[in-house]
C-alpha atoms as a PDB file:
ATOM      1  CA  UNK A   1      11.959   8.536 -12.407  1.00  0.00           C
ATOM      2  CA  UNK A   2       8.461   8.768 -10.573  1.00  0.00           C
ATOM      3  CA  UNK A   3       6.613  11.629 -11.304  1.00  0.00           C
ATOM      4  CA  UNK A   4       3.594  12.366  -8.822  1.00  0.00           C
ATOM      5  CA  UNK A   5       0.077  11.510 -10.589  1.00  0.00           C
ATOM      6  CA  UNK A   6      -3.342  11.011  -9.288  1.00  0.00           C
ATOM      7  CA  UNK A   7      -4.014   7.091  -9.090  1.00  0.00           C
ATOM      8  CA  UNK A   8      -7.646   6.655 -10.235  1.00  0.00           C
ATOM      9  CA  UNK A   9      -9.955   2.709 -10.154  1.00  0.00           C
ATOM     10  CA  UNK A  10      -8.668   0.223 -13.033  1.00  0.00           C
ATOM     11  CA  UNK A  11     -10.972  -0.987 -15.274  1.00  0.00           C
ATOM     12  CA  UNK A  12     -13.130  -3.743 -14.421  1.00  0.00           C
ATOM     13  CA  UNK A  13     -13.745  -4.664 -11.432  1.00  0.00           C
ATOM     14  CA  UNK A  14     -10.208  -4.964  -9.900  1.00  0.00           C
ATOM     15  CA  UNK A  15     -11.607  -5.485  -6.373  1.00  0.00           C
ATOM     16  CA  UNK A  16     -12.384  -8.906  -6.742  1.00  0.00           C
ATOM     17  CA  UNK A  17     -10.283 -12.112  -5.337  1.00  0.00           C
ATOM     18  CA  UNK A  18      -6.730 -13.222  -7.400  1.00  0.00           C
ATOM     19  CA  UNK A  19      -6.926 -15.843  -9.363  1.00  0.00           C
ATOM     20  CA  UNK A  20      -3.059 -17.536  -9.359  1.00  0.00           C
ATOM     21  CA  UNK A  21      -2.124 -20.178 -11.250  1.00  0.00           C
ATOM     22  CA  UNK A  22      -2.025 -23.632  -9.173  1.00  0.00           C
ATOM     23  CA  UNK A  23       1.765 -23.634  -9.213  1.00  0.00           C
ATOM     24  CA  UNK A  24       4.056 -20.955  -7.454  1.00  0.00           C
ATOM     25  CA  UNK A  25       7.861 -20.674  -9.298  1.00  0.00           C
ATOM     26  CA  UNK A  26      10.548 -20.829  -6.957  1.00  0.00           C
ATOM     27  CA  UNK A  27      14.178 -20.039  -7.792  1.00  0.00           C
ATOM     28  CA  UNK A  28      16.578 -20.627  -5.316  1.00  0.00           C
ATOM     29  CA  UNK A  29      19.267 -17.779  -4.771  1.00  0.00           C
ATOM     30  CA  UNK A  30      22.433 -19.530  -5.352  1.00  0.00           C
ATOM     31  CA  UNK A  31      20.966 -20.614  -8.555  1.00  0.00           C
ATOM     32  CA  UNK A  32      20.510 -17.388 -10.073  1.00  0.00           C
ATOM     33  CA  UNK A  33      23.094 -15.523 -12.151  1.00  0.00           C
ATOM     34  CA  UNK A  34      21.925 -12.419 -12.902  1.00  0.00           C
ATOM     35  CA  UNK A  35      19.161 -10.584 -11.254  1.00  0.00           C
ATOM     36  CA  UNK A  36      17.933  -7.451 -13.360  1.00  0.00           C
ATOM     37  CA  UNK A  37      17.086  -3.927 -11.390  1.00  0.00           C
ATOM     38  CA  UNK A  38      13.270  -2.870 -10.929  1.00  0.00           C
ATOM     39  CA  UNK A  39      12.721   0.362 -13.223  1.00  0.00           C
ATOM     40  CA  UNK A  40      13.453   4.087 -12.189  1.00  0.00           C
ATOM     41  CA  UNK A  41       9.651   3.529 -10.743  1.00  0.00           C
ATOM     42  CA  UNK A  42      10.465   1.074  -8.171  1.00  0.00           C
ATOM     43  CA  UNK A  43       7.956  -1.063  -9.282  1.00  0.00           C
ATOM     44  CA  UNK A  44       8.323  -3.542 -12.396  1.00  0.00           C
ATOM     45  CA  UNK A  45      11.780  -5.614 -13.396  1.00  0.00           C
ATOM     46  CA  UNK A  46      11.792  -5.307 -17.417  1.00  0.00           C
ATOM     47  CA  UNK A  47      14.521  -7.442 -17.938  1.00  0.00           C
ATOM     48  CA  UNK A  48      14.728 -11.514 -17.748  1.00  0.00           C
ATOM     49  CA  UNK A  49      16.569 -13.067 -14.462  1.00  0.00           C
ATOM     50  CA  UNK A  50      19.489 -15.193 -15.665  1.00  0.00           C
ATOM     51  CA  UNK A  51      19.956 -18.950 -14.171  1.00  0.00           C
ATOM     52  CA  UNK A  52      23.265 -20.391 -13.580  1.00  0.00           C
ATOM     53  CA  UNK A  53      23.656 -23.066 -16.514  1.00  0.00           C
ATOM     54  CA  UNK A  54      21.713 -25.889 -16.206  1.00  0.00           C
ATOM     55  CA  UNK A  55      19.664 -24.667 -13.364  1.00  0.00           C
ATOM     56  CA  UNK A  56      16.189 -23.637 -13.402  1.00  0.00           C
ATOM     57  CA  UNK A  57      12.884 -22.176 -11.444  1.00  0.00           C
ATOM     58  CA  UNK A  58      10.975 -25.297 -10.080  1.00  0.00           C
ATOM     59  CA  UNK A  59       7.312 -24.969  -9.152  1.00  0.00           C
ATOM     60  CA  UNK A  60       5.344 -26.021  -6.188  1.00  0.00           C
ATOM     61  CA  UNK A  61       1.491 -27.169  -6.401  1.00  0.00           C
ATOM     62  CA  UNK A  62      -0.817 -25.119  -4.034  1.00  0.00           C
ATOM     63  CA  UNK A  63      -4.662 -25.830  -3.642  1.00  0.00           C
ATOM     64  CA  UNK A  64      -6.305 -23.070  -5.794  1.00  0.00           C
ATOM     65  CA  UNK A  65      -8.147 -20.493  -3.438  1.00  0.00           C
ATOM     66  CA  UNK A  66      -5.967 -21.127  -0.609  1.00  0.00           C
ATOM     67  CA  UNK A  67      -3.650 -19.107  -1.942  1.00  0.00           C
ATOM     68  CA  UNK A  68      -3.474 -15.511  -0.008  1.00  0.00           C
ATOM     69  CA  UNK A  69      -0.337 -12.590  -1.099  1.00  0.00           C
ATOM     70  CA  UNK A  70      -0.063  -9.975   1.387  1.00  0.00           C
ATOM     71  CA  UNK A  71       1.886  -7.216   2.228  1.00  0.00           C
ATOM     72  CA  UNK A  72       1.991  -4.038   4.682  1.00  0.00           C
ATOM     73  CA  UNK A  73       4.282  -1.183   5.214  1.00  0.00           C
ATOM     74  CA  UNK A  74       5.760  -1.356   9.170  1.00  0.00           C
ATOM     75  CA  UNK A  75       8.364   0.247  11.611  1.00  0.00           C
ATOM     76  CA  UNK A  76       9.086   2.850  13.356  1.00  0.00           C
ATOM     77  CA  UNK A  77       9.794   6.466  12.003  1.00  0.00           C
ATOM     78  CA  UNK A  78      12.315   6.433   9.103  1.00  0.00           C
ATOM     79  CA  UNK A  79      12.582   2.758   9.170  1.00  0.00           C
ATOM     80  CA  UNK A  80       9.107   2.005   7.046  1.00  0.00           C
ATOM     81  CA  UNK A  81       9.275  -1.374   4.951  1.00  0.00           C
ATOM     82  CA  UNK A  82       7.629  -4.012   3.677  1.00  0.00           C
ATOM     83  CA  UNK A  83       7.741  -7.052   4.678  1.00  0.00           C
ATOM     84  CA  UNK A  84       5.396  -9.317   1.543  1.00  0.00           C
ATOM     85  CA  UNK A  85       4.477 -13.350   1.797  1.00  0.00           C
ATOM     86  CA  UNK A  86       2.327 -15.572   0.502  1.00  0.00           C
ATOM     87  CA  UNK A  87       1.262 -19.164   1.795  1.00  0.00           C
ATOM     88  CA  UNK A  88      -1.009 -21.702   0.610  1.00  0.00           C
ATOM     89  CA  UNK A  89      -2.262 -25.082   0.941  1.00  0.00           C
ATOM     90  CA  UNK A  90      -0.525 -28.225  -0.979  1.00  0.00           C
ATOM     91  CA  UNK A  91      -2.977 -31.497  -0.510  1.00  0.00           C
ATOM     92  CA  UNK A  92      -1.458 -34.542   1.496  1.00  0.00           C
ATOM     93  CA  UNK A  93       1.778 -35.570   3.063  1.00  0.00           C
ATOM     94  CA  UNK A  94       3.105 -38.374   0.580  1.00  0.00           C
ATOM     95  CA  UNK A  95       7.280 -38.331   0.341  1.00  0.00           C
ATOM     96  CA  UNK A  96       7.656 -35.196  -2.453  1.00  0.00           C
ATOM     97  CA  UNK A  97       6.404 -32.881  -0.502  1.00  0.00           C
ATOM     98  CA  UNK A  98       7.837 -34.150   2.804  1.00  0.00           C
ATOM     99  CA  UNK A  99      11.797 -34.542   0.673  1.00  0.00           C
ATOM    100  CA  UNK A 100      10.502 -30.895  -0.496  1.00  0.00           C
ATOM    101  CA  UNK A 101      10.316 -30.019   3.016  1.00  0.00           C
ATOM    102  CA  UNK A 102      13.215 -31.301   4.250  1.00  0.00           C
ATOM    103  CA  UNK A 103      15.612 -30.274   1.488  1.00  0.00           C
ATOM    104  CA  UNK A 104      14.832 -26.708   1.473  1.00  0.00           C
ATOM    105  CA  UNK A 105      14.660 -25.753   4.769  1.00  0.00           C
ATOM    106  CA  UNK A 106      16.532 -22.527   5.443  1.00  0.00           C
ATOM    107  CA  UNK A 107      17.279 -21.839   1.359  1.00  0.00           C
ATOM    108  CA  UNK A 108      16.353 -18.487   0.149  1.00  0.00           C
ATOM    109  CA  UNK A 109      14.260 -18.032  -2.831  1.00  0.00           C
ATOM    110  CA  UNK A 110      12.707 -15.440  -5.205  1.00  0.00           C
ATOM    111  CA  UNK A 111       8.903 -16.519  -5.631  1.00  0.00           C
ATOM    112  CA  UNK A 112       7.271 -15.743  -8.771  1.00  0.00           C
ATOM    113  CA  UNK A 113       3.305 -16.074  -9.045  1.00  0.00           C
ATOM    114  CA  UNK A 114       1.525 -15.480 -12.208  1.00  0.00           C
ATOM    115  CA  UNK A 115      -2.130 -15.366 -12.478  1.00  0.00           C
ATOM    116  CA  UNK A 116      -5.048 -16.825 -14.271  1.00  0.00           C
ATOM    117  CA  UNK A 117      -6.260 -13.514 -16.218  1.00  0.00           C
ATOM    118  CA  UNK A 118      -3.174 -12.935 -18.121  1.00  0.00           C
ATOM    119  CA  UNK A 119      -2.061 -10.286 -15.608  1.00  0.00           C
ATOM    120  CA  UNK A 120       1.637  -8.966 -15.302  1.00  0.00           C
ATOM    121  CA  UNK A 121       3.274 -11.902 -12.567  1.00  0.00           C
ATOM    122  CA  UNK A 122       3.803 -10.538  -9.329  1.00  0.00           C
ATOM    123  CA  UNK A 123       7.610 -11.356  -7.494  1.00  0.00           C
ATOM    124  CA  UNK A 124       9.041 -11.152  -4.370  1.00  0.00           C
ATOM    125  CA  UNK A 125      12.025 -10.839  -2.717  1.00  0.00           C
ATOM    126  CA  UNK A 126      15.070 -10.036  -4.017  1.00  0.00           C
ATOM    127  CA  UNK A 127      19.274 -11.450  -3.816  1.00  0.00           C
ATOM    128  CA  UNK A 128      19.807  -9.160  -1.256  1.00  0.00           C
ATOM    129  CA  UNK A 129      16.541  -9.908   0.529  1.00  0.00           C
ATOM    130  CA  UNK A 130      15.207 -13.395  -0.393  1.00  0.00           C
ATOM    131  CA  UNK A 131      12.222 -15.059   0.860  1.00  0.00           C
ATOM    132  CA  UNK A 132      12.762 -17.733   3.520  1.00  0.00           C
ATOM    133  CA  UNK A 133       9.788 -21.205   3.614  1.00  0.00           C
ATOM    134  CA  UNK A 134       7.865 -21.997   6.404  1.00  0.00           C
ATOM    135  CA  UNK A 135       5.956 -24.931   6.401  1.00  0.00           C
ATOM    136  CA  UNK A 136       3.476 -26.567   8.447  1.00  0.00           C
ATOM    137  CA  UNK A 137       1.616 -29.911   8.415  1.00  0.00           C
ATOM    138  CA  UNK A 138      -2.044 -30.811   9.621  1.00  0.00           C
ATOM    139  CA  UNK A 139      -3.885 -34.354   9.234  1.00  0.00           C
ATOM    140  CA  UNK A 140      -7.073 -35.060  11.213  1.00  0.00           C
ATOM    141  CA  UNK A 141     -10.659 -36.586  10.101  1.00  0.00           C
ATOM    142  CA  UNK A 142     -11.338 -33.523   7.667  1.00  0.00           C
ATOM    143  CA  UNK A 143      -8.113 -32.661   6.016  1.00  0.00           C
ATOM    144  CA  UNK A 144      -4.661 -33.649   5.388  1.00  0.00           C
ATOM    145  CA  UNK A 145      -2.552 -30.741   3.722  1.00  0.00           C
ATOM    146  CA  UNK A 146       0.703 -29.083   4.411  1.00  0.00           C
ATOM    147  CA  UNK A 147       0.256 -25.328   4.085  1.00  0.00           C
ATOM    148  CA  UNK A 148       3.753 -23.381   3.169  1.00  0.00           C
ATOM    149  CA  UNK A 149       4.305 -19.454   3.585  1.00  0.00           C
ATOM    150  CA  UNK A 150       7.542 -17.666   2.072  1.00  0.00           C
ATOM    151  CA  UNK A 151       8.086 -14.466   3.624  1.00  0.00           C
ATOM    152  CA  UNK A 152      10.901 -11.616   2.635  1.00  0.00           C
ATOM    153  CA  UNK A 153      13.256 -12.107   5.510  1.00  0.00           C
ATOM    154  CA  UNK A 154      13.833  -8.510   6.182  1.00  0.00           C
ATOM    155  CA  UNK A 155      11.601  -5.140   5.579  1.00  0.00           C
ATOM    156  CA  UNK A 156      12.618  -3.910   2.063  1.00  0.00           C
ATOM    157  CA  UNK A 157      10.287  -3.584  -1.569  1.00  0.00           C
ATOM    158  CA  UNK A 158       6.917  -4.394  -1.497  1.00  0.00           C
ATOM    159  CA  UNK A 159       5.541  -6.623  -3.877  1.00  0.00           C
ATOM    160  CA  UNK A 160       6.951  -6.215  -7.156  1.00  0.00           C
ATOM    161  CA  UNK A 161       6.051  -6.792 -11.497  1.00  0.00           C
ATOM    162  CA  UNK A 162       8.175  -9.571 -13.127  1.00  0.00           C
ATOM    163  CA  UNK A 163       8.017  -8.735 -16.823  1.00  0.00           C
ATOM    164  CA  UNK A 164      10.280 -10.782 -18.264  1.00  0.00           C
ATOM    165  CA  UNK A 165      10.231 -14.344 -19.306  1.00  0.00           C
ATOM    166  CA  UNK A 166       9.645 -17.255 -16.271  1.00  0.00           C
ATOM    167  CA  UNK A 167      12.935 -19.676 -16.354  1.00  0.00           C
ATOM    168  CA  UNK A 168      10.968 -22.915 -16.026  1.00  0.00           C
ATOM    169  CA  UNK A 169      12.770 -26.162 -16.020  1.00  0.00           C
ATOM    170  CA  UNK A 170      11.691 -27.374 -19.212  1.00  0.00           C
ATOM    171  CA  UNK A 171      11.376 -25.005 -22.292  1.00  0.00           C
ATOM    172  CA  UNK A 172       8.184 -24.777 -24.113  1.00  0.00           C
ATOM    173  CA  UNK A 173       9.942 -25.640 -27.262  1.00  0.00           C
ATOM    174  CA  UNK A 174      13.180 -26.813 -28.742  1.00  0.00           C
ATOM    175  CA  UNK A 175      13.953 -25.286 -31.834  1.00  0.00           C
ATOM    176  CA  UNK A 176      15.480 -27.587 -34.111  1.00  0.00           C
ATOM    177  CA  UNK A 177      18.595 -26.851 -36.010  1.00  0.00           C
ATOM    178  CA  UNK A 178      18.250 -25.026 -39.088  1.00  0.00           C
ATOM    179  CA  UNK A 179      15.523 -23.293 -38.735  1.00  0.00           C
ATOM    180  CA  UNK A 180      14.877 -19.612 -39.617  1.00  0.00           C
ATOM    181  CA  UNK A 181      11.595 -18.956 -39.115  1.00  0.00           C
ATOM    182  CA  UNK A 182      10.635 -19.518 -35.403  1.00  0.00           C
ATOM    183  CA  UNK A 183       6.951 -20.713 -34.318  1.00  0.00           C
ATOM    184  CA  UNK A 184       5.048 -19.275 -31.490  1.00  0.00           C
ATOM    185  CA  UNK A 185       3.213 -21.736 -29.402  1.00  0.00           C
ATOM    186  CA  UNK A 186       3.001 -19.958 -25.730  1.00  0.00           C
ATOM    187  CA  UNK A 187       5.173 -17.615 -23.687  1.00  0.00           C
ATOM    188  CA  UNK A 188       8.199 -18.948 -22.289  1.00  0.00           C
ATOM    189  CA  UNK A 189      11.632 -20.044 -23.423  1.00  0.00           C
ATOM    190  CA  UNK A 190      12.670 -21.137 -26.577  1.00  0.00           C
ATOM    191  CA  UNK A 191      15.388 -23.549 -26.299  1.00  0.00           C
ATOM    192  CA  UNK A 192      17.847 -22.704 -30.123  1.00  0.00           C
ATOM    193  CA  UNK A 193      19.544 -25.830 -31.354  1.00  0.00           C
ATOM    194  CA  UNK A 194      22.951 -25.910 -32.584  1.00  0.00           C
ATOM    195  CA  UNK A 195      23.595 -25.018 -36.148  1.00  0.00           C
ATOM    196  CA  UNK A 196      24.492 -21.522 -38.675  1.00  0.00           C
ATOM    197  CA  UNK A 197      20.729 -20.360 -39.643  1.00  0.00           C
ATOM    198  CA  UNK A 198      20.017 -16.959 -39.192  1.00  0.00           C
ATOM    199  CA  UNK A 199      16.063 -16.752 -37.662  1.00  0.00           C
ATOM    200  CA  UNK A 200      14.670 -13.461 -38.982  1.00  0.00           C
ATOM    201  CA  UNK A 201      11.103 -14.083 -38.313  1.00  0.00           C
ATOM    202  CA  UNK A 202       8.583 -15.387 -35.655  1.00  0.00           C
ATOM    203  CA  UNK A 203       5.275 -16.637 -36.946  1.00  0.00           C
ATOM    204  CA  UNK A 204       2.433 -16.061 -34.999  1.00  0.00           C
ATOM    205  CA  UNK A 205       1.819 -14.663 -31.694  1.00  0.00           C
ATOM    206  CA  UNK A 206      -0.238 -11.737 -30.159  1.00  0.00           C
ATOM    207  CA  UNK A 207       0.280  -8.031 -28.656  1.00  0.00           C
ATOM    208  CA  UNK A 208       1.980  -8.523 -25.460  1.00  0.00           C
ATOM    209  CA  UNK A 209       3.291 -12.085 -25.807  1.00  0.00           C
ATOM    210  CA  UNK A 210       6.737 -12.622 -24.700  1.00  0.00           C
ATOM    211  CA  UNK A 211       9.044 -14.948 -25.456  1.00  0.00           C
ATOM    212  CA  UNK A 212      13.117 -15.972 -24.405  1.00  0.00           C
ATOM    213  CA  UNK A 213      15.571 -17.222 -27.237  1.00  0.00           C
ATOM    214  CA  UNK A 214      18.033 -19.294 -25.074  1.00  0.00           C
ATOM    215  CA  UNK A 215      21.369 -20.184 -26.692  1.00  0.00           C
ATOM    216  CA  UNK A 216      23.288 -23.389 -27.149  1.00  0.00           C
ATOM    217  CA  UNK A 217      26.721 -24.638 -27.518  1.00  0.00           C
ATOM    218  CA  UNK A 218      28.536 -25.385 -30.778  1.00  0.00           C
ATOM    219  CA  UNK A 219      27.920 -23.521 -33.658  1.00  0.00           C
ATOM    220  CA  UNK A 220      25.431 -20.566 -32.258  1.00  0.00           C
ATOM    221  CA  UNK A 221      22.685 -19.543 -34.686  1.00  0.00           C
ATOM    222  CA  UNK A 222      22.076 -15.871 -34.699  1.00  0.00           C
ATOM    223  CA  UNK A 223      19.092 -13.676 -34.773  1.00  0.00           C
ATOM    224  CA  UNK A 224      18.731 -11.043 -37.450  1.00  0.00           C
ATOM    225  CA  UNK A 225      16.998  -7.637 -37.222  1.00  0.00           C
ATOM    226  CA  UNK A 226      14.584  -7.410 -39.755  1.00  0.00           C
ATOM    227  CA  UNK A 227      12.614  -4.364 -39.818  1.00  0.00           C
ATOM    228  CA  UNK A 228       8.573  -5.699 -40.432  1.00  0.00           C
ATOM    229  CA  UNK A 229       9.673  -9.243 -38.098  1.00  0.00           C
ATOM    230  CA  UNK A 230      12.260  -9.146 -35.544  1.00  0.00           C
ATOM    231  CA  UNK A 231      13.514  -5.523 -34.337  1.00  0.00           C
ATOM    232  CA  UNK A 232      16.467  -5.435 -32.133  1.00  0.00           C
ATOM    233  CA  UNK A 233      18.375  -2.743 -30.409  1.00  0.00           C
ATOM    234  CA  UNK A 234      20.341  -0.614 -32.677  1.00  0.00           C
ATOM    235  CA  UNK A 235      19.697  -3.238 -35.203  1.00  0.00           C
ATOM    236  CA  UNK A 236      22.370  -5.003 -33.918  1.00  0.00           C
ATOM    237  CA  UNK A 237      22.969  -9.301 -34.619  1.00  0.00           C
ATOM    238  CA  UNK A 238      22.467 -11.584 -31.700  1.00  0.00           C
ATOM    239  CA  UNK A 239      24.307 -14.589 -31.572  1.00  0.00           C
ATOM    240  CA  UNK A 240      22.837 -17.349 -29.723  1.00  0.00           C
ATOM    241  CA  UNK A 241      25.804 -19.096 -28.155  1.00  0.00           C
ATOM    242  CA  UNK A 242      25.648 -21.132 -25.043  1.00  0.00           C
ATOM    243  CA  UNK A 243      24.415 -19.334 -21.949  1.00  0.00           C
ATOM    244  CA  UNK A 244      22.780 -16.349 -23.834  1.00  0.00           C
ATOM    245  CA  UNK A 245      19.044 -14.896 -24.062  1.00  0.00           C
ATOM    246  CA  UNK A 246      17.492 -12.551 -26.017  1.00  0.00           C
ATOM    247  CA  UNK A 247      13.943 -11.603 -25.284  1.00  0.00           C
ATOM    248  CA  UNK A 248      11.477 -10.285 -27.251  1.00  0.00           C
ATOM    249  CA  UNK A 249       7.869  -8.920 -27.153  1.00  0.00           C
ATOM    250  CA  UNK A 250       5.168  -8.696 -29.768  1.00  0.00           C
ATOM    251  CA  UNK A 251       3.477  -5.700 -30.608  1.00  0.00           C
ATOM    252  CA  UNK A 252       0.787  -5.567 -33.042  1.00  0.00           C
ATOM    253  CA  UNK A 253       0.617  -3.197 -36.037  1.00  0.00           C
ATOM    254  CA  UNK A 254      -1.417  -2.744 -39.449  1.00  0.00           C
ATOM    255  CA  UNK A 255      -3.429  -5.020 -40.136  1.00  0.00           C
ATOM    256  CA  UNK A 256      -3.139  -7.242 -37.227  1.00  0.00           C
ATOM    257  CA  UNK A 257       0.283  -8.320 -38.069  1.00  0.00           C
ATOM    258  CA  UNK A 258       2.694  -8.940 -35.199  1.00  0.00           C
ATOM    259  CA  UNK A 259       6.600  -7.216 -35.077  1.00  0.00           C
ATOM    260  CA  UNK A 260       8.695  -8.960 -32.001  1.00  0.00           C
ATOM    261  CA  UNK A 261      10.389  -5.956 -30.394  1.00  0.00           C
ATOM    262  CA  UNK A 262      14.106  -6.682 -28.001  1.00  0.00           C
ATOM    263  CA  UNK A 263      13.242  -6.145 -24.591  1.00  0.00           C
ATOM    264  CA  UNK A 264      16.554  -7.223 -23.316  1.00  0.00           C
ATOM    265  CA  UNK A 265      19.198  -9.299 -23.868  1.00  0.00           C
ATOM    266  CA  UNK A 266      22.211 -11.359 -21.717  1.00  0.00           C
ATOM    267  CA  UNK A 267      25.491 -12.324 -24.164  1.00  0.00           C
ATOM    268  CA  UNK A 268      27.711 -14.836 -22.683  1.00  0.00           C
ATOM    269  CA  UNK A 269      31.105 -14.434 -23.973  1.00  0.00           C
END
């Protein structure tokens, strides 16, 4: 629930220009399972978005600095909405882009874009209200780029937080079977490899780093709550079987050491 409080300047010096990474994360609509709620605040979506198996977010190259988010409230009286996009430029016009193009003409995505300085990823649209892709092509003497915008089709939520973990098409690591102590390398999803261990800690990491455990067929490995490593929900198991994810955020305590906290978690079966 919102409760009414005065909204005074960030630190910093929030006022200057975003800084997005050079690739955009699109997941198409029909390829998403489960879509998580945006908090009691409207604002920020805690929990990870489930993909249909074997499908994943795919990202699209833009130019950096060409890339512009905006988003304004419209409409008459008691029908106020937003209405967010964001377009930028890709370079050229060889055959990716132009199959790109052609092939997803009239989809609907969800469009994820995280940023250079480590700030929460901003996402828009949602299932019920998708984005739509318009693109356009110029080539002359001075450039040669297509520029693409994705706009929410319909006035609805304005630009909201994605807190949870990105589902890229390739993980950033594959755990291999056996292994109980897990490795941080970078945010993102862990891909668990068949087999009985039972993972009770995660080495490394630092305050605010999230990472997805994604499950695998066979014999599921499990994840234990440990109280100074790995604390889940009601200290209950997880079992890592085909389909699921359990995500998990590190928060640092005494003496710089890191405990990885359950921020949600999807059981398949």
């Amino acid at each position: 629930m919102y409760v009414q409080q005065s909204v005074t300047r960030a630190p910093g010096n929030p006022g200057i220009g975003i800084q997005p990474r050079d690739s955009i994360t699109l997941l198409a609509v029909e390829d998403i399972y489960y879509f998580p709620p945006r908090d009691a605040k409207g604002v920020v979506i805690l929990e990870d978005i489930i993909m249909k198996p074997g499908r994943y977010g795919y990202g699209i190259y833009m130019t950096p600095g060409t890339v512009e988010v905006t988003s304004a409230a419209e409409g008459d009286t008691d029908q106020v909405g937003f209405q967010p996009q964001i377009k930028g430029k890709h370079p050229g016009n060889e055959i990716e882009v132009r199959e790109f193009k052609h092939n997803n003409l009239n989809r609907k995505f969800i469009v994820i874009v995280r940023y250079c300085s480590g700030k929460p990823a901003d996402i828009i649209g949602n299932m019920c209200n998708p984005c739509k892709m318009v693109p356009s092509y110029t080539g002359n003497n001075e450039s040669n780029f297509n520029e693409f915008t994705f706009q929410q089709i319909n006035k609805g939520d304005d630009i909201g937080i994605y807190a949870g973990t990105v589902p890229e098409e390739e993980p950033v690591v594959v755990v291999e079977a056996g292994v109980k102590t897990v490795n941080f390398v970078a945010e993102g999803q862990y891909q668990l490899t068949e087999g009985s261990a039972v993972i009770d800690k995660i080495e490394g990491g630092s305050h605010g780093a999230v990472i997805t455990l994604v499950g695998t067929g066979g014999t599921a490995p499990t994840v234990a709550h440990t109280p100074d490593a790995i604390l889940l929900k009601g200290g209950r198991l997880f079992t890592a079987s085909d389909g699921s994810q359990l995500t998990l955020r590190a928060f640092e305590v005494a003496d710089g050491a890191v405990v990885w906290i359950e921020q949600s978690r999807y059981e398949n079966g």
